[in-house]
N, C-alpha and C. Protein backbone atom coordinates (compact mmCIF):
# COMPACT_ATOMS: atom_id res chain seq x y z
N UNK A 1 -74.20 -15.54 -6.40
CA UNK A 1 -74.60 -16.84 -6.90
C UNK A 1 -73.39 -17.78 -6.84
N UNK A 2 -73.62 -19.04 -6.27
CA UNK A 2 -72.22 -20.27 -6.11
C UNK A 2 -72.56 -21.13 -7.19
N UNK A 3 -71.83 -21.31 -7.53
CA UNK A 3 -71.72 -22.35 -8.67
C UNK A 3 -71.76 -24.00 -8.22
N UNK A 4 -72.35 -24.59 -8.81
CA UNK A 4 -72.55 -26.37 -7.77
C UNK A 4 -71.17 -26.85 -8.34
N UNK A 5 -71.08 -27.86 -8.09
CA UNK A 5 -70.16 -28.97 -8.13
C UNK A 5 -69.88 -29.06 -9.64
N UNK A 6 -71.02 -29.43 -10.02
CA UNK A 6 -71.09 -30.02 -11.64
C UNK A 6 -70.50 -28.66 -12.27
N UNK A 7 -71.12 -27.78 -12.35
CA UNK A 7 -70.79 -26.35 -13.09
C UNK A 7 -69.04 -25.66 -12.59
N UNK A 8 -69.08 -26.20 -11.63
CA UNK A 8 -67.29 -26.10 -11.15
C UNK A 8 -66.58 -26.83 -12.03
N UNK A 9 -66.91 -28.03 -12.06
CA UNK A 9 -65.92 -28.92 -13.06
C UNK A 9 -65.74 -28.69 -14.20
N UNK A 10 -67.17 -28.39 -15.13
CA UNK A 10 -67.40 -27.88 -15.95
C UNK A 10 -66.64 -27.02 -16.86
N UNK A 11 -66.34 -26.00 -15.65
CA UNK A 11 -65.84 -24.72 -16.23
C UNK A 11 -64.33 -25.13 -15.98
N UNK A 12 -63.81 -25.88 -14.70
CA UNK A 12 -62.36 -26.09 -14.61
C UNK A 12 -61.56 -26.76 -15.97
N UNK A 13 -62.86 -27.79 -16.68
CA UNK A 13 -62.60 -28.30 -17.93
C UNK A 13 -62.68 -27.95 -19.05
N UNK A 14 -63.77 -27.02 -19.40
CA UNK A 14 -63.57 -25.68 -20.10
C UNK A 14 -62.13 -25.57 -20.19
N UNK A 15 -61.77 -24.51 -19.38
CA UNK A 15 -60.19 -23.79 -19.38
C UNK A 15 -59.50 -24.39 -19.73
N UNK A 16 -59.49 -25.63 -18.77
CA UNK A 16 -58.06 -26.82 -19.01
C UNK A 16 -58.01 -27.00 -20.79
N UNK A 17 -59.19 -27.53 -21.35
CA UNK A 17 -59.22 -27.80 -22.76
C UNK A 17 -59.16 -26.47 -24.15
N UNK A 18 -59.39 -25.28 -23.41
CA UNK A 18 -59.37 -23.74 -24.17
C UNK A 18 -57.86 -23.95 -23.93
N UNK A 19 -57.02 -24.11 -22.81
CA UNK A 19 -55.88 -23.74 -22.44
C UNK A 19 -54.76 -24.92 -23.51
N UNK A 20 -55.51 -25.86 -23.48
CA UNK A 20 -54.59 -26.92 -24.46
C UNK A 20 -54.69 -26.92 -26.04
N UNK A 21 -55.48 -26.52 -25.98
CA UNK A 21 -55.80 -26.13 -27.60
C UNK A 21 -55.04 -25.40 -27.86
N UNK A 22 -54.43 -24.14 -27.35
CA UNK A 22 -53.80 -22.79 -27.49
C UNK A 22 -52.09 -23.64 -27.15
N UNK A 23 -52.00 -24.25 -26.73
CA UNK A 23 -50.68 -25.10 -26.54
C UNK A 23 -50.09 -26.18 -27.57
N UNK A 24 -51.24 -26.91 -27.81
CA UNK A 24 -51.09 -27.65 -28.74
C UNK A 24 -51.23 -27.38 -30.28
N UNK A 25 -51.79 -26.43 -30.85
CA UNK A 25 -52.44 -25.78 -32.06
C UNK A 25 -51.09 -25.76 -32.96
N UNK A 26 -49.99 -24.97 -32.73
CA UNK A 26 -48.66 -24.79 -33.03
C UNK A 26 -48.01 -26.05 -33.37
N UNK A 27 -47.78 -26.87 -32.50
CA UNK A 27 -46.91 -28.07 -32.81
C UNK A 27 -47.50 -29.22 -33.93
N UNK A 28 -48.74 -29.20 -34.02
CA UNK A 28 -50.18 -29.80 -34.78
C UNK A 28 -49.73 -29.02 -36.21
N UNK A 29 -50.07 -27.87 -36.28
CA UNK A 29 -49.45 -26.92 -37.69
C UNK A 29 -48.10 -27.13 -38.10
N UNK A 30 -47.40 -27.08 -37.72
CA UNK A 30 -46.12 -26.75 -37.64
C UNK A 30 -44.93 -27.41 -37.06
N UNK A 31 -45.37 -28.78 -37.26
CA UNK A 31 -44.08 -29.94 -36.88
C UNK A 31 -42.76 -29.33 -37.57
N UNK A 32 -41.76 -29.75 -36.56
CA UNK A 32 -40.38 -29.76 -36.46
C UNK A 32 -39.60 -30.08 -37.72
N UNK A 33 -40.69 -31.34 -38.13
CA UNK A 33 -40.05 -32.35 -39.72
C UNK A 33 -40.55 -31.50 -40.91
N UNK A 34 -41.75 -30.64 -40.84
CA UNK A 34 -41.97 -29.82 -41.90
C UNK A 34 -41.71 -28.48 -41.64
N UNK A 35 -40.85 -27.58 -43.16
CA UNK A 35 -40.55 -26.40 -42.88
C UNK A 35 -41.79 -25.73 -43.13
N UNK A 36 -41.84 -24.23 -42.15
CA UNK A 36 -42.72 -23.19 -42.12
C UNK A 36 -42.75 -22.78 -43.63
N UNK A 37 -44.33 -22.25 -44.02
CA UNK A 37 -44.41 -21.53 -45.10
C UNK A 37 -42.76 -20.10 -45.13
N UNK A 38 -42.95 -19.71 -46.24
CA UNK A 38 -42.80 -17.85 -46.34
C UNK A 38 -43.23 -17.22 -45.38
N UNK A 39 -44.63 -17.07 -45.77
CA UNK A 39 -45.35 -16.30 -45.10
C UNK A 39 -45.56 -16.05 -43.96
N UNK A 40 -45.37 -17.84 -43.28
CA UNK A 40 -45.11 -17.33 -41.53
C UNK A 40 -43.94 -17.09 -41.09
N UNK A 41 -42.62 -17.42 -41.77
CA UNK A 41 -41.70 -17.29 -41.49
C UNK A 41 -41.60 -15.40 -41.42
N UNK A 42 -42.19 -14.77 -42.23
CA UNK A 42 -42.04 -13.67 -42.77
C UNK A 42 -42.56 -12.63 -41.16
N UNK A 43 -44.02 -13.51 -41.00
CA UNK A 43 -44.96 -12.90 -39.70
C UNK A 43 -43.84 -12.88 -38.39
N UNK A 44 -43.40 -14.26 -38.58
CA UNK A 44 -42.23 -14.46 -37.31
C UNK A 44 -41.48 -13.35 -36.83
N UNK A 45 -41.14 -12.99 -38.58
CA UNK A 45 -39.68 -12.10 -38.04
C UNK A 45 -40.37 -10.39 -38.03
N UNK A 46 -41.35 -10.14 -38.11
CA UNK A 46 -42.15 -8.42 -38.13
C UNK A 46 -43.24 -8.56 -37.61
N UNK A 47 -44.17 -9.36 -36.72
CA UNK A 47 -45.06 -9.23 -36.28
C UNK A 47 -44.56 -8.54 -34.50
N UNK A 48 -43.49 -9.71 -34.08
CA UNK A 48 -43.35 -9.04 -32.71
C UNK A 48 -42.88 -7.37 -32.48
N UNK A 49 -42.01 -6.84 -33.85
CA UNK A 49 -41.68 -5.59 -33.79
C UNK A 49 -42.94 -4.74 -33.46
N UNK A 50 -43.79 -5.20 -34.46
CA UNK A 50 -45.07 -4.28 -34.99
C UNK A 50 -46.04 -4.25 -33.30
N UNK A 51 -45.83 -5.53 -32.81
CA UNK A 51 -46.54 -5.45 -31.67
C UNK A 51 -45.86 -4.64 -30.58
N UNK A 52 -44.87 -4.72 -30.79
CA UNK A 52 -43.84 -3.79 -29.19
C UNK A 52 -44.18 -1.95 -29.68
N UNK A 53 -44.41 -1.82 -30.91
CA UNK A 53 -44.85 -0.24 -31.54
C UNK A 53 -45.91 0.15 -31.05
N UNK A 54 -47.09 -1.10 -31.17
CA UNK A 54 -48.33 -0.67 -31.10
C UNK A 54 -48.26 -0.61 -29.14
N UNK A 55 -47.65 -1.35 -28.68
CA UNK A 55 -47.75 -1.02 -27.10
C UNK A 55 -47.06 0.10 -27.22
N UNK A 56 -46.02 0.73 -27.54
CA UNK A 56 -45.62 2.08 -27.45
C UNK A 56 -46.65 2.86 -27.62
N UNK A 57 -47.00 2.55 -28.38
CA UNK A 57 -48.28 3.84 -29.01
C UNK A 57 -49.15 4.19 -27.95
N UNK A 58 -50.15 2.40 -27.95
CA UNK A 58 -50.59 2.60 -26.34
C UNK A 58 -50.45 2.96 -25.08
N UNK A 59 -49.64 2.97 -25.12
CA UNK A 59 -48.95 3.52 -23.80
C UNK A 59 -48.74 4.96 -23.51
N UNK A 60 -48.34 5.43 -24.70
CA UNK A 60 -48.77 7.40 -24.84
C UNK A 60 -49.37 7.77 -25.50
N UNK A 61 -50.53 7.06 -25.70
CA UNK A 61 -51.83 7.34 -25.92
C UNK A 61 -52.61 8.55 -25.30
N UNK A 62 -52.03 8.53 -23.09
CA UNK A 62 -52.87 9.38 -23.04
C UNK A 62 -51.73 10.69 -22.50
N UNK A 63 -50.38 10.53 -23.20
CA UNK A 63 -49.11 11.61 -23.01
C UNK A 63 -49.88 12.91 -23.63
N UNK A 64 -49.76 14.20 -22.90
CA UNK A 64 -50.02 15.54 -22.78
C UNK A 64 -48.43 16.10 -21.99
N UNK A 65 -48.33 16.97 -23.28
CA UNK A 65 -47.03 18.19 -22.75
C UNK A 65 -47.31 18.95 -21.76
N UNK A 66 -48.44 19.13 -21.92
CA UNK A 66 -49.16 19.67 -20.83
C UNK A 66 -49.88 19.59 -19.33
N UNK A 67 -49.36 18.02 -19.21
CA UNK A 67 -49.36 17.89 -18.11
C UNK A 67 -48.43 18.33 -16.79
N UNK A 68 -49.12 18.23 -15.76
CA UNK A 68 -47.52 18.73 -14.63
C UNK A 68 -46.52 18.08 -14.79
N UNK A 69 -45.95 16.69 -15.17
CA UNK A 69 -44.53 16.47 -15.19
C UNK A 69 -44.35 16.57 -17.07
N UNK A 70 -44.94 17.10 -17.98
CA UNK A 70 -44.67 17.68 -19.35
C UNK A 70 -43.58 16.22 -19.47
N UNK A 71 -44.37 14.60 -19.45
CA UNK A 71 -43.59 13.81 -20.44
C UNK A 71 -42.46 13.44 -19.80
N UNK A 72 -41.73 13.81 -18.62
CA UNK A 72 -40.55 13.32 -18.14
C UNK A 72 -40.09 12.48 -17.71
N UNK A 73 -41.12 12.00 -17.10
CA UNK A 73 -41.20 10.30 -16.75
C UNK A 73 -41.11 9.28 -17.77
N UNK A 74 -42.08 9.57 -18.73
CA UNK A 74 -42.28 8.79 -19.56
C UNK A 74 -41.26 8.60 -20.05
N UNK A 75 -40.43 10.10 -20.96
CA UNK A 75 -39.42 10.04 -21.34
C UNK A 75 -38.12 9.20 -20.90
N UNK A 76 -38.01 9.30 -19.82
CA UNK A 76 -36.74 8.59 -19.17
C UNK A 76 -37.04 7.55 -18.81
N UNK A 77 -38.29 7.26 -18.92
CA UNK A 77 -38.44 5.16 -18.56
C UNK A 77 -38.39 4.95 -20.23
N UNK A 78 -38.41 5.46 -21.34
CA UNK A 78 -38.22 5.05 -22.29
C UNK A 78 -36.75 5.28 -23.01
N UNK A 79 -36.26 6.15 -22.51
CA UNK A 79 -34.71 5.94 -22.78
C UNK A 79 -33.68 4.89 -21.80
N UNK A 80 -34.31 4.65 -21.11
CA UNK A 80 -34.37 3.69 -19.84
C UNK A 80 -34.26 2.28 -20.40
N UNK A 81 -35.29 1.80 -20.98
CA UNK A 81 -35.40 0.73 -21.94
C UNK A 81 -34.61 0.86 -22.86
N UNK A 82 -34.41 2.02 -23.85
CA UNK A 82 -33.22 1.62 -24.59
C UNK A 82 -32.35 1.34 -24.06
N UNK A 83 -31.70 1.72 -23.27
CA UNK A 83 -30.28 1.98 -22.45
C UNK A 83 -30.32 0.39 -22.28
N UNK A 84 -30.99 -0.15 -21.58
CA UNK A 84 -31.29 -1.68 -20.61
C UNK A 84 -31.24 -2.68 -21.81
N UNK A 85 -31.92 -2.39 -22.91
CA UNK A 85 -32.32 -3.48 -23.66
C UNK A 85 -30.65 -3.39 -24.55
N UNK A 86 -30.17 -3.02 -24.95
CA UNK A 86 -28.66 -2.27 -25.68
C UNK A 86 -27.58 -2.90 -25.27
N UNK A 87 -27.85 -3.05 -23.87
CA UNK A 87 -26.72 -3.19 -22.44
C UNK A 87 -26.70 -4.85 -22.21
N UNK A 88 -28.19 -5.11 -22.38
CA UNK A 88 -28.11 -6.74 -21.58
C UNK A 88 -28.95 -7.36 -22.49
N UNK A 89 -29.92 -6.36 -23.85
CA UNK A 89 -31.00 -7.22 -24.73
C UNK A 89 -31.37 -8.70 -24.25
N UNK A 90 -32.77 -7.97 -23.12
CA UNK A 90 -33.33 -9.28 -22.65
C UNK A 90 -34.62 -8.38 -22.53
N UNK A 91 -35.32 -8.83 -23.08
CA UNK A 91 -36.50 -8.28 -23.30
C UNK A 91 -37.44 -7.79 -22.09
N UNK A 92 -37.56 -9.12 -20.82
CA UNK A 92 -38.25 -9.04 -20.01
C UNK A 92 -37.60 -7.81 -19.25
N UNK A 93 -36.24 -8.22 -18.95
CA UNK A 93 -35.68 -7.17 -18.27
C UNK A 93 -35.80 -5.64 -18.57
N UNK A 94 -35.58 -5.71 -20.28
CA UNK A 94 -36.52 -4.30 -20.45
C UNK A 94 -37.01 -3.62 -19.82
N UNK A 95 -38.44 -4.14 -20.57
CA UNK A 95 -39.38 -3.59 -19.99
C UNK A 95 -39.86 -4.13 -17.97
N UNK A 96 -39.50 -4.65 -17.87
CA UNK A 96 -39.67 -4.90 -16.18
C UNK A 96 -39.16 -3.66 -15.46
N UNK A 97 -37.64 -3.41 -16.33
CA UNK A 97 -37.01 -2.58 -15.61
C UNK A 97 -37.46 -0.70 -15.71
N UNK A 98 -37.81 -0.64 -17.04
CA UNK A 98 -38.96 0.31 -17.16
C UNK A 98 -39.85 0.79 -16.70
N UNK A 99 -40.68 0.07 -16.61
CA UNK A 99 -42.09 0.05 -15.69
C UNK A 99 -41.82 0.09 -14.12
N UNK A 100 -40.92 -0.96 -13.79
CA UNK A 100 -40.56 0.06 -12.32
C UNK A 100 -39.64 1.06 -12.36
N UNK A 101 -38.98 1.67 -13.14
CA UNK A 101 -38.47 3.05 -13.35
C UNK A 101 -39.39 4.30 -13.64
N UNK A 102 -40.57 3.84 -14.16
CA UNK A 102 -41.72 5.04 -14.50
C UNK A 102 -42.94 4.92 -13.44
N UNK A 103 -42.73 3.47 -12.48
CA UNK A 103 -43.81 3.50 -11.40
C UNK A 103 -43.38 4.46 -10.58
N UNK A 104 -41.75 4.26 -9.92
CA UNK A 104 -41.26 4.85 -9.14
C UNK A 104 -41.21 6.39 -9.37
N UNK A 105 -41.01 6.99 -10.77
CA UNK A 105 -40.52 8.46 -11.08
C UNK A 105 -42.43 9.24 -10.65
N UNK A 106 -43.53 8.69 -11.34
CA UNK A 106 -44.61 8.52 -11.25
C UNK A 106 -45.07 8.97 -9.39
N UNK A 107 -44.70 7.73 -8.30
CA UNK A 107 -45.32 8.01 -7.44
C UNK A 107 -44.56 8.21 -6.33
N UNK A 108 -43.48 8.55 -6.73
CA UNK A 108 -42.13 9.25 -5.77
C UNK A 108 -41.73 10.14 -5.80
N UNK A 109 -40.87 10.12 -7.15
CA UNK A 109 -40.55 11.63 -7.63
C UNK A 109 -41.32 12.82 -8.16
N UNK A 110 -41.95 12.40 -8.97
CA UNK A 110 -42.91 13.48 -9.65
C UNK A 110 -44.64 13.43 -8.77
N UNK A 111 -44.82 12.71 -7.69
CA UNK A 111 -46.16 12.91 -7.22
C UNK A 111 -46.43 14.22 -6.56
């Protein structure tokens, strides 16, 4: 099914306006001239931890000792990240550098 003209725009304007809302929402709450509650200040500083845990978690979610490489990969793209994040603490680099350290161990070394 193609979508017409009208229903193209539609939806391009949709997004555009879902997408600005999510941009603008923050600065609207939370001008520069007024200080943040406690409470978000509080979320600020323990929410991103709590979220980088819960992707850990997820992530060996489906870890078995018992698999043929028994965790080794995993293991060393995650001491990997410590090592990286310790060394240069840049987050992206982190984990970037991780994930292609456990793609590669994954479908090179251990395949």
């Amino acid at each position: 099914m193609q979508l017409t003209a009208v229903e193209t725009l539609i939806t391009i304007l949709a997004i555009a306006l879902g997408t600005m809302i999510t941009r603008f929402t923050p600065f609207i709450l939370f001008p520069e001239s007024k200080e943040p509650s406690k409470t978000i200040v509080y979320l600020g500083k323990v929410l991103p931890p709590a979220m980088m845990g819960l992707l850990v978690v997820y992530c060996l979610k489906g870890f078995s000792i018992e698999s043929a490489t028994h965790g080794i990969p995993e293991a060393l793209a995650i001491g990997f990240i410590i090592v990286l994040h310790k060394w240069k603490n840049n987050v992206l680099l982190s984990i970037g550098g991780g994930t292609l350290l456990y793609m590669v161990l994954l479908q090179i070394v251990f395949a």
